[in-house]
Every structure is written in structure tokens, then in C-alpha cells.
PDB file of N, CA and C in Angstrom:
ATOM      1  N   UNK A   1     -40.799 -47.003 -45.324  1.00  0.00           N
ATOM      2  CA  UNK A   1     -41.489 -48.261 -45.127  1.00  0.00           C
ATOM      3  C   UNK A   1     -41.799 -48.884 -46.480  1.00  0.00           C
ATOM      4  N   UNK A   2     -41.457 -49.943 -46.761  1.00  0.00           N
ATOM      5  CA  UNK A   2     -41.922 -51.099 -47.528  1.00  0.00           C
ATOM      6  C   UNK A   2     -42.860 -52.200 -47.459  1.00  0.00           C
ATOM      7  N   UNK A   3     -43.664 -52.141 -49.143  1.00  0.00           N
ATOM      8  CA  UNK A   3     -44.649 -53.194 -48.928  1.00  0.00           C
ATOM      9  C   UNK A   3     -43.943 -54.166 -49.261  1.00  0.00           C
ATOM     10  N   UNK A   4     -42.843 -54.896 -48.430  1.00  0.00           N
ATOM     11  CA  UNK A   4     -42.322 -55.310 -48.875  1.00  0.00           C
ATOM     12  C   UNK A   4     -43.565 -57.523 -47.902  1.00  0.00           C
ATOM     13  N   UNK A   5     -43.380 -58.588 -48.425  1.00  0.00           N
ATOM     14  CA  UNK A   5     -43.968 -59.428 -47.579  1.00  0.00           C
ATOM     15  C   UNK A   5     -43.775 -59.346 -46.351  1.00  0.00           C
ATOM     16  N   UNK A   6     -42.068 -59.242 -45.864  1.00  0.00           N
ATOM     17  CA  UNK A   6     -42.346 -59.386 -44.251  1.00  0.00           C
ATOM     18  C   UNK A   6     -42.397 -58.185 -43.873  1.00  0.00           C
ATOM     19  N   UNK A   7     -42.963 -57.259 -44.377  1.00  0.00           N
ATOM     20  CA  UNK A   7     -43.049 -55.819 -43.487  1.00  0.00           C
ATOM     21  C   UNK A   7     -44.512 -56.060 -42.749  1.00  0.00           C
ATOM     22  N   UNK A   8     -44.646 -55.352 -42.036  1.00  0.00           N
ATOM     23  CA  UNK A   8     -46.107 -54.917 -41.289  1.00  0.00           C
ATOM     24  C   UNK A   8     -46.890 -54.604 -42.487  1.00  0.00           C
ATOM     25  N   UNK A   9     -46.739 -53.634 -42.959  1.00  0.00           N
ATOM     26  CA  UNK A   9     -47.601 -53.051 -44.493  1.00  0.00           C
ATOM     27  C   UNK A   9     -48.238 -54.528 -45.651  1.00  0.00           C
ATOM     28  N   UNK A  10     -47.275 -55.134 -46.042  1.00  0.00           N
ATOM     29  CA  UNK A  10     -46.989 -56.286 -46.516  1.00  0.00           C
ATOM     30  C   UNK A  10     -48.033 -57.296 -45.790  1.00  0.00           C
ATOM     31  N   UNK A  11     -47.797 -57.347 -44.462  1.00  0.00           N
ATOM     32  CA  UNK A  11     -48.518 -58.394 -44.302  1.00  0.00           C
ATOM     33  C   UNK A  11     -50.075 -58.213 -44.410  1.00  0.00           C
ATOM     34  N   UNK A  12     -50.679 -56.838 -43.732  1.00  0.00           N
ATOM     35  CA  UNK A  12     -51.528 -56.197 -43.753  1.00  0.00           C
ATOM     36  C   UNK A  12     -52.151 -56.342 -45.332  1.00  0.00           C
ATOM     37  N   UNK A  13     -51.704 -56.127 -46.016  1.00  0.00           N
ATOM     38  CA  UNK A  13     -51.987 -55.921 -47.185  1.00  0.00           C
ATOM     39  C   UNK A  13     -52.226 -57.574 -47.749  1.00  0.00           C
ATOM     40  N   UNK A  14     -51.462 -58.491 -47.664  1.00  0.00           N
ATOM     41  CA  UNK A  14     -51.737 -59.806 -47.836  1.00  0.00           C
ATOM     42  C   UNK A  14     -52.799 -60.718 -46.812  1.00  0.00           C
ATOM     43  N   UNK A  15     -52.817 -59.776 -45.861  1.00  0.00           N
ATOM     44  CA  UNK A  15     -53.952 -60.494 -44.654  1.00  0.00           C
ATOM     45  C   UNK A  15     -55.330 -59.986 -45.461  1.00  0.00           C
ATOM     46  N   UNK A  16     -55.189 -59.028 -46.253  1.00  0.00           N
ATOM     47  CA  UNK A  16     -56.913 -58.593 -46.859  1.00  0.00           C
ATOM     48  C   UNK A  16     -57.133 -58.711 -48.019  1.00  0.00           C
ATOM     49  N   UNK A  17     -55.655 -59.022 -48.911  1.00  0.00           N
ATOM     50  CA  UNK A  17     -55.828 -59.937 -50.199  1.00  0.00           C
ATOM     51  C   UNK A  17     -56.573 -60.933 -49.969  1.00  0.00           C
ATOM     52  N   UNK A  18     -56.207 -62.132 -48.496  1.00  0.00           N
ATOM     53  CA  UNK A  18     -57.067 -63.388 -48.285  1.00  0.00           C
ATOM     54  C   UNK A  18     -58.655 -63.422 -47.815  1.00  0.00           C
ATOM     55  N   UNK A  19     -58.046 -62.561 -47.074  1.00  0.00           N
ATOM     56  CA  UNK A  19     -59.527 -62.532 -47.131  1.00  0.00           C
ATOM     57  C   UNK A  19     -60.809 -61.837 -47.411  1.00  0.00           C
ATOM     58  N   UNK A  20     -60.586 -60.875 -48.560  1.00  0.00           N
ATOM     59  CA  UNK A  20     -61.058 -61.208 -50.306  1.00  0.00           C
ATOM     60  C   UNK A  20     -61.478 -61.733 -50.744  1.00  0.00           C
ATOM     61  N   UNK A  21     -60.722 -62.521 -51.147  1.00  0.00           N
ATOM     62  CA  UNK A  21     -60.678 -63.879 -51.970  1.00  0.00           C
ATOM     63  C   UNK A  21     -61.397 -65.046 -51.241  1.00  0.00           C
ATOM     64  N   UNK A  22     -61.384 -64.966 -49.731  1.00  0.00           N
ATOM     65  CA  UNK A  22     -62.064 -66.389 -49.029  1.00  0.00           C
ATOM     66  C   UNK A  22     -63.437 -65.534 -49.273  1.00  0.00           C
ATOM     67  N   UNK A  23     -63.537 -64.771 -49.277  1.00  0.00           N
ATOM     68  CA  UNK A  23     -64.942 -63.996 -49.032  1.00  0.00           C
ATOM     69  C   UNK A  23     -66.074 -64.070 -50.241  1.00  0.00           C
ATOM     70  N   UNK A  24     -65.117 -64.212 -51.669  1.00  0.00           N
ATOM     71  CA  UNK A  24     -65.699 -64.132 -53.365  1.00  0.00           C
ATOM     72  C   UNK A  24     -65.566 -65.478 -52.995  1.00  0.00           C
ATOM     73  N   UNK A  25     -64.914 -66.746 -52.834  1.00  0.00           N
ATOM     74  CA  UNK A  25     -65.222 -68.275 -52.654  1.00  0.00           C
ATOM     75  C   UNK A  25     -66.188 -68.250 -51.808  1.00  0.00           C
ATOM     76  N   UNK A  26     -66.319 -68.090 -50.935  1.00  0.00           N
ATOM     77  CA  UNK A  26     -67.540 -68.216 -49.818  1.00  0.00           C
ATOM     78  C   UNK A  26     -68.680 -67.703 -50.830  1.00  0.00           C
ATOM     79  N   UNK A  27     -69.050 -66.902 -51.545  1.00  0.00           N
ATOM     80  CA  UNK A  27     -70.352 -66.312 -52.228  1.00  0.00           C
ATOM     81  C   UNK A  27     -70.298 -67.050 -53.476  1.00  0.00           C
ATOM     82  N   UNK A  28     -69.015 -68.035 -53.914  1.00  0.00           N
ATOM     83  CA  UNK A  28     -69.584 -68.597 -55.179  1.00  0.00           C
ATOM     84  C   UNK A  28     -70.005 -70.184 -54.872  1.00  0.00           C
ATOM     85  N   UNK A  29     -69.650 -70.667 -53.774  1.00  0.00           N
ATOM     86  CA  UNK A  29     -69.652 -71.761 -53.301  1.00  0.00           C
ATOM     87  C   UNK A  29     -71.053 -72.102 -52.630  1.00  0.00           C
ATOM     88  N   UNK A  30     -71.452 -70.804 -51.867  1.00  0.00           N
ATOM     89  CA  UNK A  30     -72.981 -70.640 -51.434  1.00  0.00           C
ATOM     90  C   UNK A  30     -73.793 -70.212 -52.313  1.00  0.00           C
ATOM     91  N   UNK A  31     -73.857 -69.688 -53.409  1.00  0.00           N
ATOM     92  CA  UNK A  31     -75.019 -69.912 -54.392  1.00  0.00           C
ATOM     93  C   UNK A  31     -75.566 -70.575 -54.591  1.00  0.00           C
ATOM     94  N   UNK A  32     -74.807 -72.044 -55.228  1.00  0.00           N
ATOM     95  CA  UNK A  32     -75.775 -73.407 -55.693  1.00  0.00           C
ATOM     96  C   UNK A  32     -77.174 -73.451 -54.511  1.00  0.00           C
ATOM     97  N   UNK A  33     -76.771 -73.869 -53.576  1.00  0.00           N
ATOM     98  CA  UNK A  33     -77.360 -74.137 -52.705  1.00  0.00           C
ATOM     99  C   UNK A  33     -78.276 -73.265 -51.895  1.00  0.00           C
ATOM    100  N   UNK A  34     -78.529 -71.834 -52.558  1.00  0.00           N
ATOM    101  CA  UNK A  34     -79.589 -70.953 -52.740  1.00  0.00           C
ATOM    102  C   UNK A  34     -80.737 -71.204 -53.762  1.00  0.00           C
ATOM    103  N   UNK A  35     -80.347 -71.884 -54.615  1.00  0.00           N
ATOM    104  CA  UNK A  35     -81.194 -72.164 -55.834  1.00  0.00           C
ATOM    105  C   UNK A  35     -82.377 -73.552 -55.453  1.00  0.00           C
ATOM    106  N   UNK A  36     -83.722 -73.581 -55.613  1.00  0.00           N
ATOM    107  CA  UNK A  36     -84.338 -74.479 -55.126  1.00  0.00           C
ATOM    108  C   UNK A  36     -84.434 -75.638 -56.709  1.00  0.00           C
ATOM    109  N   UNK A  37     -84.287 -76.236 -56.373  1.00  0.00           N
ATOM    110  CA  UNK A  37     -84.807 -77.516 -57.504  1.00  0.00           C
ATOM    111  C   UNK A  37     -85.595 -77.246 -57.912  1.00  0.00           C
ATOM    112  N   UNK A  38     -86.578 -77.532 -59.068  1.00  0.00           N
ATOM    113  CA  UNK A  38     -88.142 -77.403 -59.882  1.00  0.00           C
ATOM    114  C   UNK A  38     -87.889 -76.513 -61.156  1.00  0.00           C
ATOM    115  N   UNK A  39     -86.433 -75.835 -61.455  1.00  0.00           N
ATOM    116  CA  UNK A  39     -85.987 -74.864 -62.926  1.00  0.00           C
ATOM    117  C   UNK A  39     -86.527 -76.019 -63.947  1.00  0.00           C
ATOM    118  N   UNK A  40     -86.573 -75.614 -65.220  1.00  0.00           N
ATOM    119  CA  UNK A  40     -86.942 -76.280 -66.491  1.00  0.00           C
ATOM    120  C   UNK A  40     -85.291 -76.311 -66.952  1.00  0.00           C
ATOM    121  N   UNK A  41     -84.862 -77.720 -66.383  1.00  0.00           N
ATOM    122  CA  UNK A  41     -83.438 -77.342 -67.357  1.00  0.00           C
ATOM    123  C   UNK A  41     -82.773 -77.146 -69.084  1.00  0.00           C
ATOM    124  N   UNK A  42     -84.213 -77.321 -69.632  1.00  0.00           N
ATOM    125  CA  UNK A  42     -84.095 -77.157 -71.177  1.00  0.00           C
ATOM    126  C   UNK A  42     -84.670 -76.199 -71.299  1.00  0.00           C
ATOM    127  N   UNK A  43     -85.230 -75.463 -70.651  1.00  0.00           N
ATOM    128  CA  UNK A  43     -86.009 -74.079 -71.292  1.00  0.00           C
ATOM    129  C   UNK A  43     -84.717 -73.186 -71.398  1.00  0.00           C
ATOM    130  N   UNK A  44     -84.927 -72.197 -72.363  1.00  0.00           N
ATOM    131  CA  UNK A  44     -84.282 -71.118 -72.804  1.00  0.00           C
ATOM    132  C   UNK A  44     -84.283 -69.588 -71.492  1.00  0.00           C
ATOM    133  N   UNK A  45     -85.362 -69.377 -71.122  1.00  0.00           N
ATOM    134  CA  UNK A  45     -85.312 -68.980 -70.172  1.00  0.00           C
ATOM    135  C   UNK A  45     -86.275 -69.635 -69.080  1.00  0.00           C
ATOM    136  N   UNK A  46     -85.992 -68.649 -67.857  1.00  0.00           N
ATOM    137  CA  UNK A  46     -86.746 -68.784 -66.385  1.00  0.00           C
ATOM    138  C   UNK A  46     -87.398 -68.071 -66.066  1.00  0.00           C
ATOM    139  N   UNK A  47     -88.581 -67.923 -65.095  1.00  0.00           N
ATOM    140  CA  UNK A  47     -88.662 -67.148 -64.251  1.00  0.00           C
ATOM    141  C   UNK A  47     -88.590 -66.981 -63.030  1.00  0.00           C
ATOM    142  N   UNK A  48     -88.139 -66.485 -61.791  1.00  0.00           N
ATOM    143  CA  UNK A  48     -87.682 -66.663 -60.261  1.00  0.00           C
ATOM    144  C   UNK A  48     -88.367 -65.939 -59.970  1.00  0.00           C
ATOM    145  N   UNK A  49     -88.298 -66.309 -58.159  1.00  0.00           N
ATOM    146  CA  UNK A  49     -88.657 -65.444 -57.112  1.00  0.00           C
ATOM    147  C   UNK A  49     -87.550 -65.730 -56.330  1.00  0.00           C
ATOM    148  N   UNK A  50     -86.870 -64.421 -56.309  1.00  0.00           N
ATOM    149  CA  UNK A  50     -85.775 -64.482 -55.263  1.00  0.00           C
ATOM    150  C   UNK A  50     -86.058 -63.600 -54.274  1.00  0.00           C
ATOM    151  N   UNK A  51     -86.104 -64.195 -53.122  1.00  0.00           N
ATOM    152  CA  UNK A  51     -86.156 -63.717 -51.632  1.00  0.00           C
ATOM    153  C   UNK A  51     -84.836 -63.194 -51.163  1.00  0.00           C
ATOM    154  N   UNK A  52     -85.217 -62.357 -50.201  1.00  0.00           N
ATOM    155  CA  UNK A  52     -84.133 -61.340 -49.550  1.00  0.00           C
ATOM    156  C   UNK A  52     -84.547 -61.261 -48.136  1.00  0.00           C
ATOM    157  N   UNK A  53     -83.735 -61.271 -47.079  1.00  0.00           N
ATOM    158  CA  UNK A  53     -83.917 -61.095 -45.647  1.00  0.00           C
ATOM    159  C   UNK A  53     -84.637 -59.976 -45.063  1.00  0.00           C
ATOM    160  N   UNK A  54     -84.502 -59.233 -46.227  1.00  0.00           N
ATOM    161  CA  UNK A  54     -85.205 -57.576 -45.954  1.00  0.00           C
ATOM    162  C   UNK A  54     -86.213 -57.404 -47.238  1.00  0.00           C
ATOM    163  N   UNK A  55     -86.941 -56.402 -46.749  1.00  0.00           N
ATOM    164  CA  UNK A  55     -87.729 -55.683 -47.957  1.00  0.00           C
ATOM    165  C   UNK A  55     -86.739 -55.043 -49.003  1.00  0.00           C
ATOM    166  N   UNK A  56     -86.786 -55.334 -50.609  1.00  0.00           N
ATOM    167  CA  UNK A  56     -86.168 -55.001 -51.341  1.00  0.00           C
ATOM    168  C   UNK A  56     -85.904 -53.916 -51.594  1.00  0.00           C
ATOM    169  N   UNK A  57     -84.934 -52.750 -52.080  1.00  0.00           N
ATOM    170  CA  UNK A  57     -84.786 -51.646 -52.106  1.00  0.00           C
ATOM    171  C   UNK A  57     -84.456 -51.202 -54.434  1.00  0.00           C
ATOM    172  N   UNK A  58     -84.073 -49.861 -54.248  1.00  0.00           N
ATOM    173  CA  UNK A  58     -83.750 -50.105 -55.785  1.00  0.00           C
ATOM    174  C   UNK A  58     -82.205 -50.583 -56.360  1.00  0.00           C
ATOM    175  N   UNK A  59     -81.757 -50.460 -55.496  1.00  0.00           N
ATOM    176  CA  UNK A  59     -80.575 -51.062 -55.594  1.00  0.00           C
ATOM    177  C   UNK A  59     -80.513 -52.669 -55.856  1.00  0.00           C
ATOM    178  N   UNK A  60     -81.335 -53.034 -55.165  1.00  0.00           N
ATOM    179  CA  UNK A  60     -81.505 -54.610 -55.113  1.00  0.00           C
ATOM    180  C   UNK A  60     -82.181 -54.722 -56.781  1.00  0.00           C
ATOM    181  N   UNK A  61     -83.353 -54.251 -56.931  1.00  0.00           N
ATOM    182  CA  UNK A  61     -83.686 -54.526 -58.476  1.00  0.00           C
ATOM    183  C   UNK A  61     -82.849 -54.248 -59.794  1.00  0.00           C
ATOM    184  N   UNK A  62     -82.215 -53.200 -59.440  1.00  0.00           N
ATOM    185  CA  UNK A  62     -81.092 -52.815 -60.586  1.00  0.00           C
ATOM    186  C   UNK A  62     -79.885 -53.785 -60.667  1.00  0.00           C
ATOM    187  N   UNK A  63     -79.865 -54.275 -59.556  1.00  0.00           N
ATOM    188  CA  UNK A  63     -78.752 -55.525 -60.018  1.00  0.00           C
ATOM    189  C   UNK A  63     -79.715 -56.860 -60.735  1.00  0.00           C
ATOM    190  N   UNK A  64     -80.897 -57.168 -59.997  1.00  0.00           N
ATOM    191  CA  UNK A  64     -81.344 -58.104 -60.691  1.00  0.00           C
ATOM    192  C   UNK A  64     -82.028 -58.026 -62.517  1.00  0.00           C
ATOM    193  N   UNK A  65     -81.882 -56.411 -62.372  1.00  0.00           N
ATOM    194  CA  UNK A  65     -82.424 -56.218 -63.600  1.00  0.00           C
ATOM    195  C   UNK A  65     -81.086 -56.495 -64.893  1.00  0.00           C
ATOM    196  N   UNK A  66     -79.974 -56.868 -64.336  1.00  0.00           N
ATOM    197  CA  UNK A  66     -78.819 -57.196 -65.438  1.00  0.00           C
ATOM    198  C   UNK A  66     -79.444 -58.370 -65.842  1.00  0.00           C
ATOM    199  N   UNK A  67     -79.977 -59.447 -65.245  1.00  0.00           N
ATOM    200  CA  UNK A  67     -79.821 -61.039 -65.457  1.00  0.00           C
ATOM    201  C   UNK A  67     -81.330 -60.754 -66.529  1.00  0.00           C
ATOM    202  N   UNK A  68     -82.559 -60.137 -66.093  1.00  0.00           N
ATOM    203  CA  UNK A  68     -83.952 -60.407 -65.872  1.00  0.00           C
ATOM    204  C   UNK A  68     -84.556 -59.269 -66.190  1.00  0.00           C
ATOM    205  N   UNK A  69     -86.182 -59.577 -66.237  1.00  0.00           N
ATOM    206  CA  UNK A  69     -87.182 -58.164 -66.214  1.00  0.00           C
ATOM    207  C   UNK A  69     -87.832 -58.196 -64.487  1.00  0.00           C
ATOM    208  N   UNK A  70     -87.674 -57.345 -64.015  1.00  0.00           N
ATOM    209  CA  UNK A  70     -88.109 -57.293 -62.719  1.00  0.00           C
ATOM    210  C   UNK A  70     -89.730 -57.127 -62.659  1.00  0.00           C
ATOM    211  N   UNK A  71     -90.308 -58.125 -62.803  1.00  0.00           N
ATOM    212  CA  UNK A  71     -91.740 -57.391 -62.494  1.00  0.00           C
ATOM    213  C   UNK A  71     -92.733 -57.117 -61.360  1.00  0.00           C
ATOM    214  N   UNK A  72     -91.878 -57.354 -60.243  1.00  0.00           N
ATOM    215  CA  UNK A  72     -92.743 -57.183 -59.125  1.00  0.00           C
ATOM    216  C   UNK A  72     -92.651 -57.193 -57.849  1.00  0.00           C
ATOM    217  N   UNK A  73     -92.371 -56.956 -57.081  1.00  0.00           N
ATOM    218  CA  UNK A  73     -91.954 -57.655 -55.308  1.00  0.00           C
ATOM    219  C   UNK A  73     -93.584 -57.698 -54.310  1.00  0.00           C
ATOM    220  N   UNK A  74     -92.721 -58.411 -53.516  1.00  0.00           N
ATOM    221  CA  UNK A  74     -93.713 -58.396 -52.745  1.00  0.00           C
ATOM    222  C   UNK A  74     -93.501 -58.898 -51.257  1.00  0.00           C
ATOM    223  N   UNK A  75     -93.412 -58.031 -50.039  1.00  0.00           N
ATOM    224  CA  UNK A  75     -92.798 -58.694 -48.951  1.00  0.00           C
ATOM    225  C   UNK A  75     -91.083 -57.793 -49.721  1.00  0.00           C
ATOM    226  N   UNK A  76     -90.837 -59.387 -48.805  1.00  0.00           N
ATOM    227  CA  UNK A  76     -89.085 -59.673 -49.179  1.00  0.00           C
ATOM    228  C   UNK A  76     -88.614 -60.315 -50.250  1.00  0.00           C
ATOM    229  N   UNK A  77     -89.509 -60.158 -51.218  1.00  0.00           N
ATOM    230  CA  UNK A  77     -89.314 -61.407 -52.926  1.00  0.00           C
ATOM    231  C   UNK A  77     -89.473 -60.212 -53.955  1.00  0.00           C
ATOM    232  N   UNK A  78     -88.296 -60.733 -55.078  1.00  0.00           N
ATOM    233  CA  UNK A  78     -88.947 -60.047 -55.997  1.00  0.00           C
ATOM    234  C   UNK A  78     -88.616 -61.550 -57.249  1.00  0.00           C
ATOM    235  N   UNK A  79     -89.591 -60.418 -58.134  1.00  0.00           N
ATOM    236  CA  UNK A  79     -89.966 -61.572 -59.398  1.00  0.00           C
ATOM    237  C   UNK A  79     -89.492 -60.933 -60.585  1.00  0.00           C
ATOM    238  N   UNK A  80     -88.292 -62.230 -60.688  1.00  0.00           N
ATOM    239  CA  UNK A  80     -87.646 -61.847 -61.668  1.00  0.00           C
ATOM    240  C   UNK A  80     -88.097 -62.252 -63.328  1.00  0.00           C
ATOM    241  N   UNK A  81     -88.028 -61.640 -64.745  1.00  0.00           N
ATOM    242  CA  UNK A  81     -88.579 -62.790 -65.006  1.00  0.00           C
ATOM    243  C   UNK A  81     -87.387 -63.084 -66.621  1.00  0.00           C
ATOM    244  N   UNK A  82     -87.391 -63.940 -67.513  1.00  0.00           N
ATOM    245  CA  UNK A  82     -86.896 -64.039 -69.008  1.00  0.00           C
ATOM    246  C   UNK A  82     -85.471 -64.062 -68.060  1.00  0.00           C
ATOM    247  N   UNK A  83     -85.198 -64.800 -67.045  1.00  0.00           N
ATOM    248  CA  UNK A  83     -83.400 -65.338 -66.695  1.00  0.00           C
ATOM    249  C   UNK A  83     -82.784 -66.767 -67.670  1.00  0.00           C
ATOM    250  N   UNK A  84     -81.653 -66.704 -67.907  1.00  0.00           N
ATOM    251  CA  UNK A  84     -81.185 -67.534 -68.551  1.00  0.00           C
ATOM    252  C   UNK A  84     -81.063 -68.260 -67.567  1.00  0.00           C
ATOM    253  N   UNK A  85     -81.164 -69.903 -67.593  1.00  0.00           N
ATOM    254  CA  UNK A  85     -80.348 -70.712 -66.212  1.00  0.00           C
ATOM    255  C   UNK A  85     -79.046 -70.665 -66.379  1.00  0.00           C
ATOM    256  N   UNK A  86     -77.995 -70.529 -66.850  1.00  0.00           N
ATOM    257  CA  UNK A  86     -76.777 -70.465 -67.127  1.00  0.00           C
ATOM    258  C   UNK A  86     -76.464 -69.039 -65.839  1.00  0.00           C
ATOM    259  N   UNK A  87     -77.694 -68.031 -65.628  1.00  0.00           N
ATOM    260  CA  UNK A  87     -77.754 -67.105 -64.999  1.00  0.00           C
ATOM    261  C   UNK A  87     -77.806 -67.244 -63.401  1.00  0.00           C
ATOM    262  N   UNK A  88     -78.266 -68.380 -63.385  1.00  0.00           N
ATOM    263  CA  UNK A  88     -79.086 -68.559 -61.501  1.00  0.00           C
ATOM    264  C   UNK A  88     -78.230 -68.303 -60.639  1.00  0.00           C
ATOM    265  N   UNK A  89     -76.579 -69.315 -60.751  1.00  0.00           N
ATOM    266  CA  UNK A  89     -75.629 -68.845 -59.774  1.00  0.00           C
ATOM    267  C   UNK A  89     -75.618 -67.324 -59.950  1.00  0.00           C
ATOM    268  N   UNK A  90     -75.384 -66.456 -60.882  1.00  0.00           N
ATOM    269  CA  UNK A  90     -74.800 -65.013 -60.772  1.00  0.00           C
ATOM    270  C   UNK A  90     -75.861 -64.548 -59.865  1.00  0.00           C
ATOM    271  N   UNK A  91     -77.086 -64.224 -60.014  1.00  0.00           N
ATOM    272  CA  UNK A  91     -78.605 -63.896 -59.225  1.00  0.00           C
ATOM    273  C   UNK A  91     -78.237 -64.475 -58.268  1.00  0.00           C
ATOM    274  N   UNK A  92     -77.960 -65.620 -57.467  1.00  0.00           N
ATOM    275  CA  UNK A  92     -77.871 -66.246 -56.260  1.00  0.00           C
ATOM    276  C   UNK A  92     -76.756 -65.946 -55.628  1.00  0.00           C
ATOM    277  N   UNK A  93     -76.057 -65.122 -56.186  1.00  0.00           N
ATOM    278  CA  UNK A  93     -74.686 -65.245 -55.889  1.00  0.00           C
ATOM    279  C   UNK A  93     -74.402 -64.213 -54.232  1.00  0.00           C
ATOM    280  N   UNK A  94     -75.640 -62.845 -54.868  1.00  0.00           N
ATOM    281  CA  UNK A  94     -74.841 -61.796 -53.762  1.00  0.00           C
ATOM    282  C   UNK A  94     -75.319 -62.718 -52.416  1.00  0.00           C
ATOM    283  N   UNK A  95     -74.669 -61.801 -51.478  1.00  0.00           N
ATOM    284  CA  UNK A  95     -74.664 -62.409 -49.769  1.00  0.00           C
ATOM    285  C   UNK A  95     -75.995 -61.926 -49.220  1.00  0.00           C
ATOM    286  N   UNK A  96     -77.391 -61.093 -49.755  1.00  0.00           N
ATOM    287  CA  UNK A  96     -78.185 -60.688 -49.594  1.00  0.00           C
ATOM    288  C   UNK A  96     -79.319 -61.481 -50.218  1.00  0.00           C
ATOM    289  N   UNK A  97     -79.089 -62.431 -50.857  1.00  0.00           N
ATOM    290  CA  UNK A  97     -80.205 -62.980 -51.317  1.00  0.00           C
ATOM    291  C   UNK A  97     -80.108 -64.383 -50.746  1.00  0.00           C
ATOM    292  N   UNK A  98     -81.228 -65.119 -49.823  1.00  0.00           N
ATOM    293  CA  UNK A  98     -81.618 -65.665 -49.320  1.00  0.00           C
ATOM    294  C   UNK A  98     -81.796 -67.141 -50.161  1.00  0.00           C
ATOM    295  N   UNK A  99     -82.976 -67.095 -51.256  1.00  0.00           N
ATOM    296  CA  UNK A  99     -83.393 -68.144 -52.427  1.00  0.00           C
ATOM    297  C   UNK A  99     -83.537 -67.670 -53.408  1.00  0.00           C
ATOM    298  N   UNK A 100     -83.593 -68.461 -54.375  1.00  0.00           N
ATOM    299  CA  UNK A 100     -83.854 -68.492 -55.535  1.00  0.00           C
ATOM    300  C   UNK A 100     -85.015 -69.680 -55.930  1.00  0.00           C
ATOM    301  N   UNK A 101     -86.221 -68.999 -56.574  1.00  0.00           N
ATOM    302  CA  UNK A 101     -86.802 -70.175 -56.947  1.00  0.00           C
ATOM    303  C   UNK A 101     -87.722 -70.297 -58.174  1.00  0.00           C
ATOM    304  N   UNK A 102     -88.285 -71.294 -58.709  1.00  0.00           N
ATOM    305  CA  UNK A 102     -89.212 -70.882 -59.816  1.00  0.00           C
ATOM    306  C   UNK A 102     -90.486 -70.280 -59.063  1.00  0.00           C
ATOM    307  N   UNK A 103     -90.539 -68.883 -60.326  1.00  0.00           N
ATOM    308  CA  UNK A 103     -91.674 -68.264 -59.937  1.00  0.00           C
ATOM    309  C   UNK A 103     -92.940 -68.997 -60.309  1.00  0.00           C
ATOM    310  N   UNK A 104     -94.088 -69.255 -59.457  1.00  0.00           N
ATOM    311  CA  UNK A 104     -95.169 -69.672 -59.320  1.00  0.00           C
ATOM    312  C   UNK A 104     -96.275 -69.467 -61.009  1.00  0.00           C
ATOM    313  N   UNK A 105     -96.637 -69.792 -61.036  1.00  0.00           N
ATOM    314  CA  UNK A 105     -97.609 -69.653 -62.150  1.00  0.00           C
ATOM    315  C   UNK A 105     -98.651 -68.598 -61.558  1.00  0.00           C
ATOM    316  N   UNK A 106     -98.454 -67.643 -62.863  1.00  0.00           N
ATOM    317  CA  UNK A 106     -99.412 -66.630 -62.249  1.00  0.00           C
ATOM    318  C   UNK A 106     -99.046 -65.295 -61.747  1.00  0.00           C
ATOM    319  N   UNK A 107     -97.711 -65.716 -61.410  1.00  0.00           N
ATOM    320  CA  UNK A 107     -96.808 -64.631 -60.082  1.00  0.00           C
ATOM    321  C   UNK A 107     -96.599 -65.026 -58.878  1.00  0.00           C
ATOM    322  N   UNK A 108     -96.773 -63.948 -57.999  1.00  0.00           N
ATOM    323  CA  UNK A 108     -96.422 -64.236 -57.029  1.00  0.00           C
ATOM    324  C   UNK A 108     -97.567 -64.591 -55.849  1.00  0.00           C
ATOM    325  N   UNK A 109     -97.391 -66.082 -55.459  1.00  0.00           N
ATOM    326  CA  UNK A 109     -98.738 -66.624 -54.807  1.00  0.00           C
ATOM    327  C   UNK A 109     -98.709 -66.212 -53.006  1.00  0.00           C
ATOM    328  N   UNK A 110     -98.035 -65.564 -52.859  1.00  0.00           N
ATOM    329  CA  UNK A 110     -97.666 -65.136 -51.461  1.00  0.00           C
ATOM    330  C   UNK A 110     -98.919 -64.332 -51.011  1.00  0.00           C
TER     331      UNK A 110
END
């Protein structure tokens, strides 16, 4: 058997190349529109509260801890803080995070 295109194997294999790829477009395309308006677009950095559908786990902070300093959750939010905005899509990006927003003065006012 050959991976060859018109084989069974082939196609199989090109049916989950696509949709892949529709799947990484679908998560870069839905970011923006996770992000709430109110960032400082000249500040150097940010700080967020990004919400999650679930209570956060450590997995969830260790990714946010690439962008940020994690200082806190609470609920289903955690508070991220020192993000670059150049950063927001990547943070907004996974399929588990709900919003993105500026964190409150103070922390977290929840």
C-alpha cells in the first residue's frame, strides 16, 4: 500500500492534514475577538485577566507563564501580569480561554 494521493492512506492522511490546518486558522482567527478593548496601546507592558470555562489547573498557568507573571486566579480567571501587547493574540489564542482583559486596578475585583 501507498501513500500515494489517490490511495485510501493518502487520502486519509490529507483529510487530517486539512483539518489541522482549518483547526490552527480557526484558533488564530478567534483570538482577536477574545481580547476586550480598554489595553494601553503604548504601554510597554500589560496586565490581564484571562478567563477560562473551567477552574484553572497547572497546566493552564505554565503556559500563561511563557507570555507573563502569573499572580493569581480566582474562580475561572487568572491574572496575568508584565504581558507584552504584541503578546495578547498568543495568550488568547488556545481554544480554552474564553477572554482576555485588562486586569482591574488592584487585582482581581471579582
Amino acid at each position: 500500500m501507498s501513500i500515494l494521493p489517490g490511495s485510501v492512506r493518502g487520502r486519509i492522511a490529507l483529510g487530517a492534514l486539512v483539518a489541522y490546518l482549518a483547526w490552527q486558522g480557526w484558533l488564530s482567527v478567534a483570538a482577536p475577538g477574545k481580547i476586550a478593548p480598554g489595553f494601553n496601546a503604548g504601554a510597554e507592558k500589560v496586565n490581564l485577566l484571562v478567563t477560562l470555562p473551567f477552574p484553572p489547573e497547572r497546566f493552564h498557568l505554565l503556559v500563561f507563564q511563557r507570555h507573563g507573571r502569573v499572580s493569581g486566579t480566582q474562580d475561572n480567571s487568572v491574572e496575568v501580569r508584565g504581558v507584552r501587547p504584541a503578546d495578547l493574540n498568543s495568550v488568547a489564542r488556545p481554544y480554552w480561554v474564553t477572554r482576555v482583559e485588562p486586569l482591574p486596578t488592584g487585582g482581581n475585583s471579582k
